[in-house]
C-alpha atoms as a PDB file:
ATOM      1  CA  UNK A   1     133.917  93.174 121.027  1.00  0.00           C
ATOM      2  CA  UNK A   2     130.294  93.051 121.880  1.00  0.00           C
ATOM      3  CA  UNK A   3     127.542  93.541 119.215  1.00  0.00           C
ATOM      4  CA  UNK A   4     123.924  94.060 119.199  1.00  0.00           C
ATOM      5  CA  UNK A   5     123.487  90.870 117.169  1.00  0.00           C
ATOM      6  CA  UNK A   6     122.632  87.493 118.027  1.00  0.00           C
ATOM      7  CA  UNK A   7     124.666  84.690 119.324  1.00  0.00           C
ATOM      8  CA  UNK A   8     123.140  82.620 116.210  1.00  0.00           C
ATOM      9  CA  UNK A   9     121.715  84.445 113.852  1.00  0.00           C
ATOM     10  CA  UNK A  10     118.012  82.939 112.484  1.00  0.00           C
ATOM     11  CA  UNK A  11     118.079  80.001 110.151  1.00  0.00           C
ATOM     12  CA  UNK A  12     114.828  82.325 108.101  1.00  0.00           C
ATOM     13  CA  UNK A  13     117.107  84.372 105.412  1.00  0.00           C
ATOM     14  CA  UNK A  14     114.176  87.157 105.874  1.00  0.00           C
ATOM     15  CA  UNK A  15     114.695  86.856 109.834  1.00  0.00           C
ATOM     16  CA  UNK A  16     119.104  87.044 109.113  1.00  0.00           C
ATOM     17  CA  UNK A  17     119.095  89.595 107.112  1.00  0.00           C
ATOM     18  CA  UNK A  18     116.862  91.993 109.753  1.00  0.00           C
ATOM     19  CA  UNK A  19     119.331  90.821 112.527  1.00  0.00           C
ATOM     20  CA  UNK A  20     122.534  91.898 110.291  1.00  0.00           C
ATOM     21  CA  UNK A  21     120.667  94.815 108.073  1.00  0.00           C
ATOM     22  CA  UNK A  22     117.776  95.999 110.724  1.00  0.00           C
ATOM     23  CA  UNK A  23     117.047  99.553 112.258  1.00  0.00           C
ATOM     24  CA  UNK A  24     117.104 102.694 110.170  1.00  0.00           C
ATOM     25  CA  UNK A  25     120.410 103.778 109.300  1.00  0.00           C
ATOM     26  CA  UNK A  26     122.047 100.407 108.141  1.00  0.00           C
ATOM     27  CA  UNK A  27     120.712 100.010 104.441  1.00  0.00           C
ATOM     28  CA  UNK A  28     121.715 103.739 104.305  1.00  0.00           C
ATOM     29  CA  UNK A  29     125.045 102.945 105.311  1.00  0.00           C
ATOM     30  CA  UNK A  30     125.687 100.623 103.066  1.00  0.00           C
ATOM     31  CA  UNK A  31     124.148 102.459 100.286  1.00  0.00           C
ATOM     32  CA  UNK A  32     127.081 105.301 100.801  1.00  0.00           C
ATOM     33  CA  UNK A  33     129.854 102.379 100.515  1.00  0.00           C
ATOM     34  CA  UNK A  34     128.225 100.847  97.277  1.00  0.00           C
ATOM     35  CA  UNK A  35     130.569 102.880  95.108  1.00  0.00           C
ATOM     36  CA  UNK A  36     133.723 102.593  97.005  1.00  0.00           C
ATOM     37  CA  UNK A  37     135.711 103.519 100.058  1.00  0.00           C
ATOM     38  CA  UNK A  38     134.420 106.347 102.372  1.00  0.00           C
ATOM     39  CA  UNK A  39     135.820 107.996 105.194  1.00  0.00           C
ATOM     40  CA  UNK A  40     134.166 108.440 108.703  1.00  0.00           C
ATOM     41  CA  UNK A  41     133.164 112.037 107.743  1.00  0.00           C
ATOM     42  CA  UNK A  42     132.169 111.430 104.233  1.00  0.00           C
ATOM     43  CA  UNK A  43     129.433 109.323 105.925  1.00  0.00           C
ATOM     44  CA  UNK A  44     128.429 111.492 108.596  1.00  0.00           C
ATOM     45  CA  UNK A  45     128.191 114.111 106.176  1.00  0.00           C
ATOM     46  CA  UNK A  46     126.227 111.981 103.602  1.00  0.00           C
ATOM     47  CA  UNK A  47     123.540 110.524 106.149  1.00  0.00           C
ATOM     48  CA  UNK A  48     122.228 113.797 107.502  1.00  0.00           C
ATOM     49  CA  UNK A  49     120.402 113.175 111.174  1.00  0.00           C
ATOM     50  CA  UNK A  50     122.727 110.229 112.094  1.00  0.00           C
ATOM     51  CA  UNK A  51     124.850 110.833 115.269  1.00  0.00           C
ATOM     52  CA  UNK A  52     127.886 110.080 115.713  1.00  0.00           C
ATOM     53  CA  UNK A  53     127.893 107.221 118.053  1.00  0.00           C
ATOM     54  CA  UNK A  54     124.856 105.631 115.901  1.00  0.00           C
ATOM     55  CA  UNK A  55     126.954 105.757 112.719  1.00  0.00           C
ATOM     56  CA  UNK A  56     130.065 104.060 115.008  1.00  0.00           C
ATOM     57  CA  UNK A  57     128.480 101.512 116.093  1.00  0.00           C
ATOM     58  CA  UNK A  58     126.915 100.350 113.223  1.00  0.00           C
ATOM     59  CA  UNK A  59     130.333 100.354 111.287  1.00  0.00           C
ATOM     60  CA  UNK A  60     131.481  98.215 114.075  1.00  0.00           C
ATOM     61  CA  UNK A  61     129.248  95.830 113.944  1.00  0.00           C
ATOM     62  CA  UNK A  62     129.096  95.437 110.093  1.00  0.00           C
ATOM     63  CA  UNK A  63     132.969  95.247 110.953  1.00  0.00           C
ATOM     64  CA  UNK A  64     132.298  92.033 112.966  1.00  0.00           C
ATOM     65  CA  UNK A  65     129.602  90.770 110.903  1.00  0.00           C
ATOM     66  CA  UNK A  66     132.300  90.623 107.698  1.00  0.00           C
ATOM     67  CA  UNK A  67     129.723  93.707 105.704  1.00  0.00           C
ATOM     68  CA  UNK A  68     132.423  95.862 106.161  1.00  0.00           C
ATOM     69  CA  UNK A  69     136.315  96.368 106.673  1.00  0.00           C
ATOM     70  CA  UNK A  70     137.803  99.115 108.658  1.00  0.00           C
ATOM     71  CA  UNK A  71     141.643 100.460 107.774  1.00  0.00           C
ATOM     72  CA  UNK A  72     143.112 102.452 109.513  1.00  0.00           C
ATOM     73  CA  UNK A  73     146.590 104.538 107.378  1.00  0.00           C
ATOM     74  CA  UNK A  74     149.688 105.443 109.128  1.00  0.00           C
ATOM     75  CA  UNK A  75     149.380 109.729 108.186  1.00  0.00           C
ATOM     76  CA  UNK A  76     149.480 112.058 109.960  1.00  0.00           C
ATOM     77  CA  UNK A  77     146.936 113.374 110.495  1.00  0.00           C
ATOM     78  CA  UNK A  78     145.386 109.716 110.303  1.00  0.00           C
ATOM     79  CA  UNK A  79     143.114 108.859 108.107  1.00  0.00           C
ATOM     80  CA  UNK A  80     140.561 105.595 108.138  1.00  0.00           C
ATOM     81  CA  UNK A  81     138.187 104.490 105.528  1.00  0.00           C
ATOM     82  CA  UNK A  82     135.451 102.004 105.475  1.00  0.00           C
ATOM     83  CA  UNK A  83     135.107  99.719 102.477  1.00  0.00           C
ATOM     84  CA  UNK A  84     132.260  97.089 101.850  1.00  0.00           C
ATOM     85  CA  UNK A  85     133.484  93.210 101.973  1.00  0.00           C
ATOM     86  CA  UNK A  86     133.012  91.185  98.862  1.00  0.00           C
ATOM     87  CA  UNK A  87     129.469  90.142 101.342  1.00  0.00           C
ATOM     88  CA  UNK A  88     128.558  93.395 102.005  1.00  0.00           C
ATOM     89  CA  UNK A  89     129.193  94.048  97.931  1.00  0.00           C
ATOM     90  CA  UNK A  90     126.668  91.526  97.036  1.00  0.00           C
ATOM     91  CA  UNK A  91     123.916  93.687  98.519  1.00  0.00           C
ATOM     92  CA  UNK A  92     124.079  95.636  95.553  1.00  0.00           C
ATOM     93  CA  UNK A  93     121.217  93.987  94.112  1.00  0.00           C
ATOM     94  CA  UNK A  94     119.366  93.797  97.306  1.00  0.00           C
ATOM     95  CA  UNK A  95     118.956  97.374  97.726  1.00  0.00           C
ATOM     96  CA  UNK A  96     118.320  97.846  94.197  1.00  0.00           C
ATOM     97  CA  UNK A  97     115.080  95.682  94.300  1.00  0.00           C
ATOM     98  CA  UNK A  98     114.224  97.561  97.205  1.00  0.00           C
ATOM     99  CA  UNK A  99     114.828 100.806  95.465  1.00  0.00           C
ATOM    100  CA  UNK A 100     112.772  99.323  92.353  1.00  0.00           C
ATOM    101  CA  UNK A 101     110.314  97.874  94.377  1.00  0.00           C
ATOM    102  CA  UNK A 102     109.577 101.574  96.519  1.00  0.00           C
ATOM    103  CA  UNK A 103     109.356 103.524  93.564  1.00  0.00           C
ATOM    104  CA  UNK A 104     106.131 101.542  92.425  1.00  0.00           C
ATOM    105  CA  UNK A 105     104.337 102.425  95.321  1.00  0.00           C
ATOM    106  CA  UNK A 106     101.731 105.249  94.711  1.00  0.00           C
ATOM    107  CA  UNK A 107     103.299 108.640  96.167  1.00  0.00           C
ATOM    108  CA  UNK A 108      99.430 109.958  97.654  1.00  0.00           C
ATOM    109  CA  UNK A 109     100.571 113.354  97.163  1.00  0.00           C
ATOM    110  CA  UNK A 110     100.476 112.405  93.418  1.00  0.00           C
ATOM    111  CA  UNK A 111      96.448 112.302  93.821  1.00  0.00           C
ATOM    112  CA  UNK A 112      96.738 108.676  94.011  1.00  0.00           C
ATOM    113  CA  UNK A 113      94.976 106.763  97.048  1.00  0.00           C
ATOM    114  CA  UNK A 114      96.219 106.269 100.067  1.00  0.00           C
ATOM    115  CA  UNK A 115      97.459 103.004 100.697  1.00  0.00           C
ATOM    116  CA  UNK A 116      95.479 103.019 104.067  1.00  0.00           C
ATOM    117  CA  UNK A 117      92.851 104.731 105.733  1.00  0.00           C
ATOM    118  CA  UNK A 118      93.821 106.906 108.702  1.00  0.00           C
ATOM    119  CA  UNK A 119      92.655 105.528 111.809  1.00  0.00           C
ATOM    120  CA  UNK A 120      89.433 106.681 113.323  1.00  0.00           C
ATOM    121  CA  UNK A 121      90.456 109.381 116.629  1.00  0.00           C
ATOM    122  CA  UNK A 122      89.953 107.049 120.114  1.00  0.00           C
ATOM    123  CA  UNK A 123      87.196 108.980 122.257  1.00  0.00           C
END
Protein backbone atom coordinates (compact mmCIF):
# COMPACT_ATOMS: atom_id res chain seq x y z
CA UNK A 1 0.00 0.00 0.00
CA UNK A 2 1.21 3.38 -1.00
CA UNK A 3 0.95 6.43 1.36
CA UNK A 4 1.39 10.04 1.07
CA UNK A 5 4.14 9.91 3.70
CA UNK A 6 7.73 9.83 3.52
CA UNK A 7 10.10 7.05 2.94
CA UNK A 8 11.87 8.35 6.33
CA UNK A 9 10.06 10.41 8.18
CA UNK A 10 12.19 13.76 9.63
CA UNK A 11 14.51 13.23 12.53
CA UNK A 12 12.76 17.14 13.87
CA UNK A 13 9.73 15.72 16.19
CA UNK A 14 7.93 19.17 15.01
CA UNK A 15 8.83 18.18 11.23
CA UNK A 16 7.38 14.05 12.13
CA UNK A 17 4.59 14.88 13.55
CA UNK A 18 3.39 17.34 10.35
CA UNK A 19 4.39 14.39 8.02
CA UNK A 20 2.12 11.79 10.15
CA UNK A 21 -0.58 14.53 11.61
CA UNK A 22 -0.46 17.33 8.62
CA UNK A 23 -3.35 18.73 6.34
CA UNK A 24 -6.74 19.65 7.73
CA UNK A 25 -8.78 16.81 8.53
CA UNK A 26 -6.23 14.54 10.45
CA UNK A 27 -6.20 16.11 14.07
CA UNK A 28 -10.02 16.06 13.48
CA UNK A 29 -9.94 12.55 12.84
CA UNK A 30 -8.32 11.61 15.55
CA UNK A 31 -10.19 13.82 17.80
CA UNK A 32 -13.54 11.63 16.86
CA UNK A 33 -11.54 8.27 17.90
CA UNK A 34 -10.28 9.81 21.29
CA UNK A 35 -13.22 8.27 23.11
CA UNK A 36 -13.40 4.96 21.49
CA UNK A 37 -14.22 2.95 18.42
CA UNK A 38 -16.13 4.63 15.50
CA UNK A 39 -17.52 3.39 12.47
CA UNK A 40 -16.85 4.73 8.86
CA UNK A 41 -20.19 6.66 9.00
CA UNK A 42 -20.02 7.84 12.50
CA UNK A 43 -17.00 9.80 11.14
CA UNK A 44 -18.29 11.01 8.03
CA UNK A 45 -21.17 12.12 9.83
CA UNK A 46 -19.13 13.77 12.69
CA UNK A 47 -16.57 15.75 10.36
CA UNK A 48 -19.08 17.66 8.29
CA UNK A 49 -17.33 18.89 4.74
CA UNK A 50 -14.96 15.84 4.57
CA UNK A 51 -15.49 13.61 1.46
CA UNK A 52 -15.47 10.45 1.34
CA UNK A 53 -12.32 9.51 -0.34
CA UNK A 54 -10.44 12.28 1.93
CA UNK A 55 -11.70 10.62 5.12
CA UNK A 56 -10.46 6.97 3.40
CA UNK A 57 -7.43 7.77 2.79
CA UNK A 58 -6.47 9.30 5.75
CA UNK A 59 -7.72 6.20 7.83
CA UNK A 60 -5.46 4.29 5.61
CA UNK A 61 -2.65 5.88 6.12
CA UNK A 62 -2.96 6.33 9.95
CA UNK A 63 -3.62 2.46 9.36
CA UNK A 64 -0.02 2.12 8.02
CA UNK A 65 1.48 4.63 10.16
CA UNK A 66 0.32 2.33 13.46
CA UNK A 67 -2.31 5.77 14.63
CA UNK A 68 -4.96 3.64 13.88
CA UNK A 69 -6.35 -0.05 13.48
CA UNK A 70 -8.96 -1.03 11.05
CA UNK A 71 -11.39 -4.32 11.83
CA UNK A 72 -13.33 -5.43 9.80
CA UNK A 73 -16.61 -8.06 11.63
CA UNK A 74 -17.93 -11.02 9.90
CA UNK A 75 -22.09 -9.59 9.91
CA UNK A 76 -23.99 -9.30 7.69
CA UNK A 77 -24.48 -6.59 6.76
CA UNK A 78 -20.65 -5.96 7.63
CA UNK A 79 -19.67 -3.74 9.83
CA UNK A 80 -15.91 -2.07 10.35
CA UNK A 81 -14.74 0.22 13.00
CA UNK A 82 -11.69 2.27 13.43
CA UNK A 83 -10.00 2.36 16.81
CA UNK A 84 -6.90 4.54 17.82
CA UNK A 85 -3.51 2.41 18.58
CA UNK A 86 -2.06 2.69 22.01
CA UNK A 87 0.31 5.60 19.62
CA UNK A 88 -2.41 7.20 18.25
CA UNK A 89 -3.96 7.17 22.12
CA UNK A 90 -1.09 9.09 23.39
CA UNK A 91 -2.15 12.11 21.34
CA UNK A 92 -4.60 12.73 23.84
CA UNK A 93 -2.57 15.25 25.44
CA UNK A 94 -1.31 16.65 22.27
CA UNK A 95 -4.52 17.87 21.09
CA UNK A 96 -5.47 18.96 24.40
CA UNK A 97 -2.56 21.56 24.58
CA UNK A 98 -3.57 22.54 21.31
CA UNK A 99 -7.13 22.92 22.36
CA UNK A 100 -5.78 24.87 25.60
CA UNK A 101 -3.40 26.68 23.80
CA UNK A 102 -6.31 28.06 20.89
CA UNK A 103 -8.66 29.05 23.36
CA UNK A 104 -6.16 31.80 24.72
CA UNK A 105 -5.99 33.44 21.61
CA UNK A 106 -8.11 36.70 21.48
CA UNK A 107 -11.46 35.86 19.43
CA UNK A 108 -11.43 39.76 17.50
CA UNK A 109 -15.03 39.53 17.33
CA UNK A 110 -14.81 39.78 21.18
CA UNK A 111 -13.60 43.60 20.60
CA UNK A 112 -10.21 42.42 21.18
CA UNK A 113 -7.37 43.34 18.52
CA UNK A 114 -6.65 41.71 15.74
CA UNK A 115 -3.76 39.66 15.87
CA UNK A 116 -2.63 41.22 12.47
CA UNK A 117 -3.26 44.00 10.35
CA UNK A 118 -5.01 43.28 7.05
CA UNK A 119 -2.82 43.75 4.24
CA UNK A 120 -2.80 46.98 2.35
CA UNK A 121 -5.00 46.30 -1.39
CA UNK A 122 -2.00 45.86 -4.33
CA UNK A 123 -2.72 48.77 -6.97
Amino acid sequence: MTTDYPENLPECGVARFLALLGGPWATLIVRELLPGPRRFTELRDALPGISPHTLTRRLRQFQSSGIVVRTAYAEIPPRVEYRLTPLGEGLKDVLESMAGWALTVPDVSDGAPPLCEPRAAVQ
